[in-house]
N, C-alpha and C. Protein backbone atom coordinates (compact mmCIF):
# COMPACT_ATOMS: atom_id res chain seq x y z
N UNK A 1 -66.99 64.35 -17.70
CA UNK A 1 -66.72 63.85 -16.36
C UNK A 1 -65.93 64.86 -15.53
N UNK A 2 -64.75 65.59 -16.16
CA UNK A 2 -64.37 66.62 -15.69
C UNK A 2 -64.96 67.99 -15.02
N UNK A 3 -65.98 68.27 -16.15
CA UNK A 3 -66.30 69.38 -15.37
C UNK A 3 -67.68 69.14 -14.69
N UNK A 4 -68.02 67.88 -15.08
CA UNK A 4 -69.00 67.62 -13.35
C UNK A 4 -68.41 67.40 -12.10
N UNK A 5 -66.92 66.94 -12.06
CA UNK A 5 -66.29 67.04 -10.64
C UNK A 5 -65.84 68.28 -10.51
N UNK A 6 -65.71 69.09 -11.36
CA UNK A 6 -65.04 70.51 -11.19
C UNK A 6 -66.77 71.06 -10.21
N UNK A 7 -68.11 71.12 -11.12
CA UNK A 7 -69.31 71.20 -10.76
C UNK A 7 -69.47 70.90 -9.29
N UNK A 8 -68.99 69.29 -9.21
CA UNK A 8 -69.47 69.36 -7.76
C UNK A 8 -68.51 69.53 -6.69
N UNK A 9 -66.90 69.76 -7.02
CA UNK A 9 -66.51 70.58 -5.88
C UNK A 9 -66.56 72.04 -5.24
N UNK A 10 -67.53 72.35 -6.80
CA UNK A 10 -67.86 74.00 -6.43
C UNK A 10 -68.73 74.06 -5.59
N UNK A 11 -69.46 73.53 -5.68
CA UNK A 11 -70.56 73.09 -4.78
C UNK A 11 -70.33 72.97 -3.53
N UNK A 12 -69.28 72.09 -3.34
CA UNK A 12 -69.05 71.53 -2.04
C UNK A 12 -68.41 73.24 -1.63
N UNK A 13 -67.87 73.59 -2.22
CA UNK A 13 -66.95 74.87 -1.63
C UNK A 13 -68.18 75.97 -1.18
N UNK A 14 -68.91 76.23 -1.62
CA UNK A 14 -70.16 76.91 -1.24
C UNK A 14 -71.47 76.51 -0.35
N UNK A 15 -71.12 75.41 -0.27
CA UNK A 15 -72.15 74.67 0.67
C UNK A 15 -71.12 74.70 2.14
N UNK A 16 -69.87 74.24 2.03
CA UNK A 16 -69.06 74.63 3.50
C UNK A 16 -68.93 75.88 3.87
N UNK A 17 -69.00 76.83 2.94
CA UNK A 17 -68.81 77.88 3.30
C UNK A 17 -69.83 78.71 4.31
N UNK A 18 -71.59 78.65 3.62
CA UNK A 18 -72.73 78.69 3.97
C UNK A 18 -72.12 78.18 5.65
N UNK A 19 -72.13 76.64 5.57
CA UNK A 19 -72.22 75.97 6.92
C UNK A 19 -71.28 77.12 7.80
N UNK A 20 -70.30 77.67 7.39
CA UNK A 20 -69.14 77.97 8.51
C UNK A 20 -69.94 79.46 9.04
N UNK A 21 -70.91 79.92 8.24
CA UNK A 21 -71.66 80.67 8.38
C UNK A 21 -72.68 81.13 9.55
N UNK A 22 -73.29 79.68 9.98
CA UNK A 22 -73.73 78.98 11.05
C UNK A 22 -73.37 78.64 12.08
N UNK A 23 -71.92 78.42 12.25
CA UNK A 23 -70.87 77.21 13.38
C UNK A 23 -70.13 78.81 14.30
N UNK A 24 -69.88 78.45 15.33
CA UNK A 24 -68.69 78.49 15.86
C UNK A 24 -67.63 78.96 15.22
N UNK A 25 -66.74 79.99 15.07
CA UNK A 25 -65.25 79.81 14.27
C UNK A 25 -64.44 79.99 15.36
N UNK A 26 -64.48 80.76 16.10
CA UNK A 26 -63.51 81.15 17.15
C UNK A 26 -63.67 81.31 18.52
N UNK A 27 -63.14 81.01 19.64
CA UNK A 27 -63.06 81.11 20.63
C UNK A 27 -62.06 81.85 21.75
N UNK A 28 -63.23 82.84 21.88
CA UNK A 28 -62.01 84.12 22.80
C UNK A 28 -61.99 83.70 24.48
N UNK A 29 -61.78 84.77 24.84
CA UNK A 29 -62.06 84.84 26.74
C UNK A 29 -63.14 84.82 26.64
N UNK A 30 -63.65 85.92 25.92
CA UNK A 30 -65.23 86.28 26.14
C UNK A 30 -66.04 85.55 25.46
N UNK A 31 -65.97 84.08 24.76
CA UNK A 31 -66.79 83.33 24.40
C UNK A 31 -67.12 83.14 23.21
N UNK A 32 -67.27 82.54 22.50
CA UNK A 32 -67.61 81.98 21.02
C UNK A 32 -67.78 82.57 19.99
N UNK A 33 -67.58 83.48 18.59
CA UNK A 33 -67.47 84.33 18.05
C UNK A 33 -68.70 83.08 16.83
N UNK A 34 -69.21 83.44 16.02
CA UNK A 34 -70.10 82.79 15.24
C UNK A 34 -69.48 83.04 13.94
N UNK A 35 -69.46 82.44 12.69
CA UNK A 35 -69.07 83.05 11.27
C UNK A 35 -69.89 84.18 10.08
N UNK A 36 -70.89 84.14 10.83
CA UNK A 36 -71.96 85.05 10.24
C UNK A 36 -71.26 86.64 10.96
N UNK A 37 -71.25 86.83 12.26
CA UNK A 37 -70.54 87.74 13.41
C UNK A 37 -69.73 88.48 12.60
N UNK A 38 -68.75 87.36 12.15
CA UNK A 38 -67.53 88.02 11.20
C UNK A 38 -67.57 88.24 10.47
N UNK A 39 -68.32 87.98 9.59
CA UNK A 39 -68.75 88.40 8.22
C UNK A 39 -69.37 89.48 7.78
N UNK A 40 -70.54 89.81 8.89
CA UNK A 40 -71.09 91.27 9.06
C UNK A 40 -70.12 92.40 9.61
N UNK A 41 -69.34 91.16 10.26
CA UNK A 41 -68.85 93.49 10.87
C UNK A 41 -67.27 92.83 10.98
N UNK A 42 -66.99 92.11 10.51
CA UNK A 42 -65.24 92.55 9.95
C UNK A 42 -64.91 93.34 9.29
N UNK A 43 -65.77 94.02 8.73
CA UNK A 43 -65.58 95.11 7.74
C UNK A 43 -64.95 96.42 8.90
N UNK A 44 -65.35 96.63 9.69
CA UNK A 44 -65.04 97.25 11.14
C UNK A 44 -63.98 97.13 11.27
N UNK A 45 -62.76 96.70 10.90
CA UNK A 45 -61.65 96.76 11.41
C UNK A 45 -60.61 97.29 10.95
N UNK A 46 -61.32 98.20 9.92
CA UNK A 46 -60.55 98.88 8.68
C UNK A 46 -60.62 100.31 9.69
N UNK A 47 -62.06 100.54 10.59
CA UNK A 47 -62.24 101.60 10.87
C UNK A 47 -61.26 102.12 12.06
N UNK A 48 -60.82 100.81 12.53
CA UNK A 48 -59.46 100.79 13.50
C UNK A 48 -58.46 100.36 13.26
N UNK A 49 -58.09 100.95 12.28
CA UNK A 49 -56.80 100.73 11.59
C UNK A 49 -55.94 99.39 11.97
N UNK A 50 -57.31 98.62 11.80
CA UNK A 50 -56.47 96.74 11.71
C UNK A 50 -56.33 96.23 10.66
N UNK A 51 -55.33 96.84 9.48
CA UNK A 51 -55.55 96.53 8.33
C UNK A 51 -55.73 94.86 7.78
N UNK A 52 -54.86 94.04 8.71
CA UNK A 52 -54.42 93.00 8.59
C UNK A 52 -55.66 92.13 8.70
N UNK A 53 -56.09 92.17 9.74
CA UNK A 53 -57.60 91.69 9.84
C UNK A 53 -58.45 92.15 8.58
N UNK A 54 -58.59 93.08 8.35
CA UNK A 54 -59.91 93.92 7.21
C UNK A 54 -59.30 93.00 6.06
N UNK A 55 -57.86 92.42 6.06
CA UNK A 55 -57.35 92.10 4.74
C UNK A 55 -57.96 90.30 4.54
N UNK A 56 -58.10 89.75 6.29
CA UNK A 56 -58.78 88.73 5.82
C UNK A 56 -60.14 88.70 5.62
N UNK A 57 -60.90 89.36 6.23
CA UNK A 57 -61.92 89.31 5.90
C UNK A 57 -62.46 90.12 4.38
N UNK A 58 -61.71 90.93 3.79
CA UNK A 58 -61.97 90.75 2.09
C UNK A 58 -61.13 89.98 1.28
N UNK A 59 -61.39 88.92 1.73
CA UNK A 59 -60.73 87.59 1.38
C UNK A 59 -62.25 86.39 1.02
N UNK A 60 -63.69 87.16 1.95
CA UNK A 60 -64.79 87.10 1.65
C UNK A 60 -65.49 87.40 0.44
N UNK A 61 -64.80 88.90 0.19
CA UNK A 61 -64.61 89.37 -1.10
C UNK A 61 -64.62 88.72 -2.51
N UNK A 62 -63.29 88.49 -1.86
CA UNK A 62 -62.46 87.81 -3.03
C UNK A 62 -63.19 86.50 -3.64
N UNK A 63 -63.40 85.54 -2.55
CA UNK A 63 -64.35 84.40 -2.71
C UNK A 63 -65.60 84.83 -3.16
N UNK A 64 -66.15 85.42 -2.93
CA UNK A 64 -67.48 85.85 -3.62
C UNK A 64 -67.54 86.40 -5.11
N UNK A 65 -66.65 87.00 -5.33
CA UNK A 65 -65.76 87.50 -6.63
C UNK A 65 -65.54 86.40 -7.66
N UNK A 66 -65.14 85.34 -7.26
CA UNK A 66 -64.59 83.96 -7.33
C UNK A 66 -65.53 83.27 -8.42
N UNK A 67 -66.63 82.92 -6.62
CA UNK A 67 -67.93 82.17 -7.04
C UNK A 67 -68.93 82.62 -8.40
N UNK A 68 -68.74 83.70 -8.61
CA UNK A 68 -70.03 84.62 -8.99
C UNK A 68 -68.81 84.30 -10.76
N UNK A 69 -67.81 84.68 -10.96
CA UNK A 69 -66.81 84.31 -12.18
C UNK A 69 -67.03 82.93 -12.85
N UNK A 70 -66.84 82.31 -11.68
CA UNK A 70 -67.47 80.58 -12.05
C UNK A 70 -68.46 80.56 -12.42
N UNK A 71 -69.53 80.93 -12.08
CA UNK A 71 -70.95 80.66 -12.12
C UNK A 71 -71.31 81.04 -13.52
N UNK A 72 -70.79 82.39 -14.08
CA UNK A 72 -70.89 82.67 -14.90
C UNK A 72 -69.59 82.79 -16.43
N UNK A 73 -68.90 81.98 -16.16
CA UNK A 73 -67.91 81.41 -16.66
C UNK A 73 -66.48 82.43 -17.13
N UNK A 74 -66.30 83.62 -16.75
CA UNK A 74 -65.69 84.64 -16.75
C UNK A 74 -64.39 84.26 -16.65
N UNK A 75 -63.52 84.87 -16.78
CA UNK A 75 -61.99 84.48 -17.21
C UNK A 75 -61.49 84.93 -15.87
N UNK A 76 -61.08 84.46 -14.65
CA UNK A 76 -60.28 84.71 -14.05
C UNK A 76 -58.81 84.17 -13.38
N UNK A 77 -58.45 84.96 -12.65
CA UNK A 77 -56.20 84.54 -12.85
C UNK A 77 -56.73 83.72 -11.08
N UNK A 78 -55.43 82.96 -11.16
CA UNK A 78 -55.61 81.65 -10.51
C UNK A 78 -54.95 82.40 -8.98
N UNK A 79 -54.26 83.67 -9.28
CA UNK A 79 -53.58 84.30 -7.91
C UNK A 79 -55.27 84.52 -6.86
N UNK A 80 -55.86 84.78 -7.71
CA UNK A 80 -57.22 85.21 -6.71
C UNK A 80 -57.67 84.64 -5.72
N UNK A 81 -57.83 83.20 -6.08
CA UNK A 81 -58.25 82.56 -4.87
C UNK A 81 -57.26 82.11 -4.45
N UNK A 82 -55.98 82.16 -4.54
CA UNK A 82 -55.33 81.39 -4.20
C UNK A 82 -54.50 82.76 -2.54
N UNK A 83 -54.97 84.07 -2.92
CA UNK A 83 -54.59 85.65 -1.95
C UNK A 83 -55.72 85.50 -1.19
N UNK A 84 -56.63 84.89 -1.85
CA UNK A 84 -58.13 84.32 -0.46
C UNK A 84 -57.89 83.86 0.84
N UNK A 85 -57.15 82.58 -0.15
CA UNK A 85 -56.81 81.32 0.55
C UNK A 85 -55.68 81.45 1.88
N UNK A 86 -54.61 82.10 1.71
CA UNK A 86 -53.41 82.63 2.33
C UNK A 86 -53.69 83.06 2.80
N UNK A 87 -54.57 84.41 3.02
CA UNK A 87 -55.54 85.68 3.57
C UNK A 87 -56.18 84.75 4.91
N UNK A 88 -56.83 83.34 4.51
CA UNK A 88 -58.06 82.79 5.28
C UNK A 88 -56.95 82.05 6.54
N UNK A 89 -56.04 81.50 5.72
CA UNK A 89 -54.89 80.55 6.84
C UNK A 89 -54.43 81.07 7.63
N UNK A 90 -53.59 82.61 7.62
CA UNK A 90 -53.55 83.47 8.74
C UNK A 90 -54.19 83.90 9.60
N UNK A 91 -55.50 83.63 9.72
CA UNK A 91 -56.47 84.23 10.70
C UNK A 91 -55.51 83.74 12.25
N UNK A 92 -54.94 82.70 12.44
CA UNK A 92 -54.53 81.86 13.65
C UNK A 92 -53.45 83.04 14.16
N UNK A 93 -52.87 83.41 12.99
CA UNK A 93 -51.43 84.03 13.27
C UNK A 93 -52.06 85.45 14.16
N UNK A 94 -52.86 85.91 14.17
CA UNK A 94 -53.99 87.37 14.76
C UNK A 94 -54.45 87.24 15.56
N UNK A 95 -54.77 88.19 16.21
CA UNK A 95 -55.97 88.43 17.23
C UNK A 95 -57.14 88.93 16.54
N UNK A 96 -58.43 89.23 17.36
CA UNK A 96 -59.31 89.75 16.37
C UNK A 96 -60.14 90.82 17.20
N UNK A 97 -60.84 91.38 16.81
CA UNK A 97 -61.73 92.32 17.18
C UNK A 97 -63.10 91.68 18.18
N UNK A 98 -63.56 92.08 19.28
CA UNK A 98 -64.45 92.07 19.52
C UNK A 98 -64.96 93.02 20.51
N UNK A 99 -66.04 93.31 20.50
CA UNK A 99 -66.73 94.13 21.81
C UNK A 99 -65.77 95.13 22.40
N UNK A 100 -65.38 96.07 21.33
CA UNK A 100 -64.50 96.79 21.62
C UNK A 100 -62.94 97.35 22.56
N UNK A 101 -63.09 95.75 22.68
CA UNK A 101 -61.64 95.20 23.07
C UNK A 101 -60.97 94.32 22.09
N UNK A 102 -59.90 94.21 21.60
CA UNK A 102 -58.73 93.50 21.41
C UNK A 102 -58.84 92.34 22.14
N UNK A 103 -59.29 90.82 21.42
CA UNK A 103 -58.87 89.62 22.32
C UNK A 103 -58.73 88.75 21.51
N UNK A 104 -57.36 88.64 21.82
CA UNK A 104 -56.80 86.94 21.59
C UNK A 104 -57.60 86.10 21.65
N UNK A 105 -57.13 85.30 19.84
CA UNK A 105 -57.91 83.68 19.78
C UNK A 105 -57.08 82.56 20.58
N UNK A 106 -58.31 81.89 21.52
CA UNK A 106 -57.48 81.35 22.22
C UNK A 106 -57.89 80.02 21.48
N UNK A 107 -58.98 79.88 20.23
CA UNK A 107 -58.98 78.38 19.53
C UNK A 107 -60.19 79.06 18.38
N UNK A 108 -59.34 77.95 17.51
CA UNK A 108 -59.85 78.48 16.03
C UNK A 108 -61.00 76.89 16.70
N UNK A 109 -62.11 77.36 15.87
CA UNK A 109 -63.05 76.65 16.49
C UNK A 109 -63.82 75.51 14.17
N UNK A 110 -64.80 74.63 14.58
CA UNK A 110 -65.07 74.18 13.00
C UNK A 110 -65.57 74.79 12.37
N UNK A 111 -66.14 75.80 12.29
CA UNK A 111 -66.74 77.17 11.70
C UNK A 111 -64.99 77.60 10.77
N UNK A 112 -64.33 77.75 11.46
CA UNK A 112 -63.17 78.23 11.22
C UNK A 112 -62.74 77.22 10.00
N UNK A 113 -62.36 76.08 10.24
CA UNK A 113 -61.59 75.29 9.27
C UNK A 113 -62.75 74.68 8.25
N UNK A 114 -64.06 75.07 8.62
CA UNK A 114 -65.07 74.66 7.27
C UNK A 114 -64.48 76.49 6.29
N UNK A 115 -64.72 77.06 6.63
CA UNK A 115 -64.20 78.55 6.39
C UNK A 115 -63.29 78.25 5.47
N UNK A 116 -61.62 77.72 5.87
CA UNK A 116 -60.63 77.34 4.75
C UNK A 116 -60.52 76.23 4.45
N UNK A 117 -61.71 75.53 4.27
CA UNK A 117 -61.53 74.39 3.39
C UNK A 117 -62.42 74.29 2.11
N UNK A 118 -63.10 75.70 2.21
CA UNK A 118 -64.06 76.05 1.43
C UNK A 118 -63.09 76.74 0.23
N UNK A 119 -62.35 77.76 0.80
CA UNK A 119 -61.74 78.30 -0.02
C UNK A 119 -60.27 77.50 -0.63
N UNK A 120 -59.90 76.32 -0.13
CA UNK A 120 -58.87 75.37 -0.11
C UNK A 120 -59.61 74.42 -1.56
N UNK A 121 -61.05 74.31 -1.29
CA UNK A 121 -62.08 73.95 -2.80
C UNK A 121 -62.20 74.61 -3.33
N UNK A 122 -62.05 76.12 -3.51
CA UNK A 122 -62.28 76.67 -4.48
C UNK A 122 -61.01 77.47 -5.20
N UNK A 123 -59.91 77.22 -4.58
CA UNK A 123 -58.62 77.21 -5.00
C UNK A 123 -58.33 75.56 -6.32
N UNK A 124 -58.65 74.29 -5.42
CA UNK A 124 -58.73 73.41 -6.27
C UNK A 124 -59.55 73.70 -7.62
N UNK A 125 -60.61 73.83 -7.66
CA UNK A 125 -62.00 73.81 -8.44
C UNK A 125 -61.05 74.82 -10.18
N UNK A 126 -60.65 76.31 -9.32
CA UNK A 126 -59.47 77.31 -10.52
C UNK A 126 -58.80 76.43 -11.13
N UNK A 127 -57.77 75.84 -10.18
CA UNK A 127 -56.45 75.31 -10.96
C UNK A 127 -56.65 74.20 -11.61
N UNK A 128 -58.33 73.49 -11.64
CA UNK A 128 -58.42 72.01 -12.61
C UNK A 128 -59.19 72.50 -13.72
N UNK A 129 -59.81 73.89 -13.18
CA UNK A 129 -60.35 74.44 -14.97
C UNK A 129 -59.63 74.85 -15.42
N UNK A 130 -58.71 75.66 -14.73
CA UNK A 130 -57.21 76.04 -16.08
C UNK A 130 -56.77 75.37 -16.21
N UNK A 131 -56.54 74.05 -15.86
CA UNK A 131 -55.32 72.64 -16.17
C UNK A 131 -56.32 72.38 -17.30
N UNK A 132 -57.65 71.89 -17.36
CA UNK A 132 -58.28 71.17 -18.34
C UNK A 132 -59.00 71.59 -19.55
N UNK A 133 -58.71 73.43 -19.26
CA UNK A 133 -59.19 74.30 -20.41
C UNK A 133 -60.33 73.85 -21.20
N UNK A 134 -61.72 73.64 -20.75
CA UNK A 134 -62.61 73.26 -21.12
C UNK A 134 -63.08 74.19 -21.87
N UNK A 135 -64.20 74.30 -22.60
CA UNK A 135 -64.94 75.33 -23.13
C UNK A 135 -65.79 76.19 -21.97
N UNK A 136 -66.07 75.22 -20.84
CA UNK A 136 -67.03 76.02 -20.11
C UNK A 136 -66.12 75.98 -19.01
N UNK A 137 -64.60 76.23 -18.96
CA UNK A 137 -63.83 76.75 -17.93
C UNK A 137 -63.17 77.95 -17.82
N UNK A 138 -62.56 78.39 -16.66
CA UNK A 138 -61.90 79.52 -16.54
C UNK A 138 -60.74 79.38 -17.91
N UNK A 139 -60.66 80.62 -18.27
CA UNK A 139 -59.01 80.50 -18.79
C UNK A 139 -58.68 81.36 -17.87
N UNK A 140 -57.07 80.77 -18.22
CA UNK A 140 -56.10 82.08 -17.56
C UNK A 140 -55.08 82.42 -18.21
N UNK A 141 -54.91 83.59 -18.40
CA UNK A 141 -54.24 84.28 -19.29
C UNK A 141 -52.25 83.77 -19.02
């Protein structure tokens, strides 16, 4: 019973994620930023020394890192998603990149909070396979 709810909140964490993919996340001056947008070219912000930004968006990384451990039942430490997760909540505290201006979020949009609630499930999903040390769960060392 355990690790079918562990099963299907993974699920759920990858299925919101997908969605935030699709939606709206942010809203500048210049109009609606998409989650796919960010995902392709946040990587870009390393190239302008916005480290802070580049740091959330391989926080994408990290989650993908995550998913792919789970899936295949790999031993990983519970800090991981949890430097995702922290990484994903700060986005509000930033400005972000666009169209080669600097512009303030003037609203985190549902793209955005499907975004960390995905990784808010897959923070849960770690800490109930290391609590319940299944055979087919994470350990953590």
């Amino acid at each position: 019973m355990k690790e079918k709810m562990t099963e299907f909140l993974h699920s759920i964490s990858m299925l919101l994620y997908l969605a935030s993919c699709i939606m709206p996340c942010l809203q500048t001056k210049t109009g609606k930023i998409y989650g796919l947008y960010c995902l392709l070219t946040g990587w870009t912000s390393f190239l302008y020394y916005d480290f802070w930004l580049f740091f959330i968006w391989c926080s994408n990384i990290i989650y993908i890192y995550v998913v792919v451990c789970l899936i295949r039942d790999k031993k990983i430490k519970i800090l991981l998603p949890l430097t995702s997760l922290i990484f994903a909540i700060s986005m509000p505290f930033y400005n972000i990149f666009n169209n080669d201006t600097v512009v303030y979020i003037s609203e985190e949009l549902i793209g955005y909070y499907l975004w960390c609630i995905s990784y808010l499930i897959l923070f849960v999903v770690c800490f109930l396979k290391r609590r319940y040390k299944c055979s087919n769960y994470a350990n953590i060392d």
